[in-house]
C-alpha atoms as a PDB file:
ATOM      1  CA  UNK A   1      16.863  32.825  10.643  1.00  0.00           C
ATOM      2  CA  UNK A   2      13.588  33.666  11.595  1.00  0.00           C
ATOM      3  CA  UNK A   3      10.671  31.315  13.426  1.00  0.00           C
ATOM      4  CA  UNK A   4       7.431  31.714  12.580  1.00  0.00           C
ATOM      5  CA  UNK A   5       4.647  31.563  14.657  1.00  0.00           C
ATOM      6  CA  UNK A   6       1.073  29.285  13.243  1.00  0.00           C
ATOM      7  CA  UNK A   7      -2.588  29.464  13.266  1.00  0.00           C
ATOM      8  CA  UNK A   8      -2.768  26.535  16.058  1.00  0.00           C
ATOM      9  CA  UNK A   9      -1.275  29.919  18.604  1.00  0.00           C
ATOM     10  CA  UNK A  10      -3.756  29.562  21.648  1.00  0.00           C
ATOM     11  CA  UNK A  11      -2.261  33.452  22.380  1.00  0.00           C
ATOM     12  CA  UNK A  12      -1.082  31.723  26.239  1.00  0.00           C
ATOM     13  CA  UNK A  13       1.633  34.012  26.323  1.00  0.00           C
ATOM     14  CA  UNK A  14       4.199  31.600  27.242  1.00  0.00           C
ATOM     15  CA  UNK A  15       6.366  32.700  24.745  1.00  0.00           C
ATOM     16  CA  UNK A  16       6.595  36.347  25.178  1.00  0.00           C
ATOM     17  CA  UNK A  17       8.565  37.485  28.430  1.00  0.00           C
ATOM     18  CA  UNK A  18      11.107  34.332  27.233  1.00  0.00           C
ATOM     19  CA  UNK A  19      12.240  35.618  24.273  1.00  0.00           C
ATOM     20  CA  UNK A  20      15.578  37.231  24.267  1.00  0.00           C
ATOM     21  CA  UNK A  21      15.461  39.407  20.957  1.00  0.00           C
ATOM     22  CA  UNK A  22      11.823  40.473  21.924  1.00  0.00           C
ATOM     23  CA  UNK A  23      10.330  39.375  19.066  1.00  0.00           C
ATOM     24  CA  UNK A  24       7.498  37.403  19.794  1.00  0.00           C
ATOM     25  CA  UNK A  25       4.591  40.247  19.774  1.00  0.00           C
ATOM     26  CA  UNK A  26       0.858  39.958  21.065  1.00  0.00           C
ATOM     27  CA  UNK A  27      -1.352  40.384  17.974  1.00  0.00           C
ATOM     28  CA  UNK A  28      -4.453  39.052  16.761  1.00  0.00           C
ATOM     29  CA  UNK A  29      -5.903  36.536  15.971  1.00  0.00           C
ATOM     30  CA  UNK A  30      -2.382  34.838  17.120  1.00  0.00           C
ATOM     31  CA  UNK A  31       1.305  35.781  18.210  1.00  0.00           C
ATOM     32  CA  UNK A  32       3.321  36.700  15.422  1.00  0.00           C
ATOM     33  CA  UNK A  33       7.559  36.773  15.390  1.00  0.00           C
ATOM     34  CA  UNK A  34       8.986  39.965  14.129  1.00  0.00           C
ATOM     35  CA  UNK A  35      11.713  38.283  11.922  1.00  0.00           C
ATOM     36  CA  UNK A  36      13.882  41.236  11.318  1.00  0.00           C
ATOM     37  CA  UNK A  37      14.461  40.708  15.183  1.00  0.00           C
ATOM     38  CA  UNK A  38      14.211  37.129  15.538  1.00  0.00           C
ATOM     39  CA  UNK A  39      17.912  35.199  16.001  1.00  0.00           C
ATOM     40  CA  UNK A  40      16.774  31.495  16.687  1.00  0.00           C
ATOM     41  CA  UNK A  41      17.970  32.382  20.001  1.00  0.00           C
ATOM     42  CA  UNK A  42      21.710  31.427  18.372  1.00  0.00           C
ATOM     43  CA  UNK A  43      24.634  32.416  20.563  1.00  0.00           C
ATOM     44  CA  UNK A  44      22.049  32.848  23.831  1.00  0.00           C
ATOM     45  CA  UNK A  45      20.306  29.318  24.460  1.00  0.00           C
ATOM     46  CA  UNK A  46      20.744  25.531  23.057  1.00  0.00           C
ATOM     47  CA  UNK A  47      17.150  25.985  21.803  1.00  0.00           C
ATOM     48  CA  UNK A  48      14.970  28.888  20.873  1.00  0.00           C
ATOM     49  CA  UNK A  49      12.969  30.097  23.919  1.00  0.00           C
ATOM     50  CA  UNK A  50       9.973  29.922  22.116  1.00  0.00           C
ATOM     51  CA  UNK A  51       9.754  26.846  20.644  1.00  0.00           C
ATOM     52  CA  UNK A  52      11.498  25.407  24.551  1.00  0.00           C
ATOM     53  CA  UNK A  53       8.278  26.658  26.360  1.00  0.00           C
ATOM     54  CA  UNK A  54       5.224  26.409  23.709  1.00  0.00           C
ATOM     55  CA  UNK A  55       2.650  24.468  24.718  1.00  0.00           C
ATOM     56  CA  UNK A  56       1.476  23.205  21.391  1.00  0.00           C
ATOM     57  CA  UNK A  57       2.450  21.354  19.194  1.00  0.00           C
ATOM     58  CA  UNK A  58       3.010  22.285  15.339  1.00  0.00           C
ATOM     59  CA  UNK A  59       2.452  26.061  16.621  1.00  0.00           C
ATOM     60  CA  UNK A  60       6.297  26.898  15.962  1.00  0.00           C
ATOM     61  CA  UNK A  61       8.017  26.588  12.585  1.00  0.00           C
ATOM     62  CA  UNK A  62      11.499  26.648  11.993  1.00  0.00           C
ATOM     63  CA  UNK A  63      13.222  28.998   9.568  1.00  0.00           C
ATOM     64  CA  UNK A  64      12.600  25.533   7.116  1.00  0.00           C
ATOM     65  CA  UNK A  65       8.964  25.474   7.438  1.00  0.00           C
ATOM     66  CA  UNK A  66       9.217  22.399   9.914  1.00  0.00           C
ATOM     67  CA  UNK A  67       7.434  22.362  13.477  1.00  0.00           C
ATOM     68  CA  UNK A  68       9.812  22.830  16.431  1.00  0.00           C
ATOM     69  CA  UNK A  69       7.315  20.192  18.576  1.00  0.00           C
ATOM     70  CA  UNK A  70       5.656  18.464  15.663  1.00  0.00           C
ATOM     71  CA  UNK A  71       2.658  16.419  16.529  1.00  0.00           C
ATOM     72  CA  UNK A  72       3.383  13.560  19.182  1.00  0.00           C
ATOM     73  CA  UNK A  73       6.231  15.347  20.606  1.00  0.00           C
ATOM     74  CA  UNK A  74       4.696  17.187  23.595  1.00  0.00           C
ATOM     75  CA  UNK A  75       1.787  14.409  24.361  1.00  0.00           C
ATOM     76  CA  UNK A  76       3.420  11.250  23.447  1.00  0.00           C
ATOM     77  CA  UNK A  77       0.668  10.514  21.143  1.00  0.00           C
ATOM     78  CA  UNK A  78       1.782   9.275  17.956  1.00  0.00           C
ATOM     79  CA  UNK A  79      -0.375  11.187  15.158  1.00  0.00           C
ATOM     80  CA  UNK A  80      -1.567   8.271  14.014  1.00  0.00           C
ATOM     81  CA  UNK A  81      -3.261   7.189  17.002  1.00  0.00           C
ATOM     82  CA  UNK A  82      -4.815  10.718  17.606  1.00  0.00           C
ATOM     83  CA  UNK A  83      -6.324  10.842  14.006  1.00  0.00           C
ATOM     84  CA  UNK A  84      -7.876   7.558  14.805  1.00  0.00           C
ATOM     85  CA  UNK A  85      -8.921   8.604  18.086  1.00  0.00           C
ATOM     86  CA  UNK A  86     -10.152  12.069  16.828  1.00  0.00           C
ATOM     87  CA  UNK A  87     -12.408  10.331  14.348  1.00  0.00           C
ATOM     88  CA  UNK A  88     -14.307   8.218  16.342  1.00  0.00           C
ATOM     89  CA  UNK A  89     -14.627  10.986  18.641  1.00  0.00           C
ATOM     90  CA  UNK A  90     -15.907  12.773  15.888  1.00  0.00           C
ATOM     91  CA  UNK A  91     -18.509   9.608  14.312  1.00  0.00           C
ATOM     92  CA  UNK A  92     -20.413   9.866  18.002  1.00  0.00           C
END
């Protein structure tokens, strides 16, 4: 059952200290979960302690493959509106 850290890792260190199994380790170029160590947190917390404090979104999968915060969830941005947004951001 083990989560798996993504590219979009900004290496805050949020997730670190929080995690109970200690398997969330510094590497580079982003955080990586050791997944022989990683429990989902089940039996400990309503939520893993990764995915509860991560900062961005779509940078924590579940053991499915699905972000934990997928896009929209954290900023309230539906990811339609951002792609818009980013591409006239990006036209200028």
């Amino acid at each position: 059952m083990s989560y798996r850290i993504t590219t979009d890792c900004v290496n805050c260190w949020a997730c670190e200290p929080l995690c109970p199994q200690q398997a969330v380790l510094a590497s580079k170029p982003h955080f990586v979960i050791d997944p022989a160590r990683c429990t989902g947190c089940e039996g400990e917390f309503a939520e893993p302690q990764c995915a509860s404090i991560c900062p961005i979104e779509g940078a924590i999968l579940d053991p499915s493959g699905a972000p934990v915060n997928p896009p929209g969830s954290l900023t309230g941005i539906p990811p339609g509106v951002w792609d818009q947004t980013r591409e006239r951001i990006q036209a200028r």
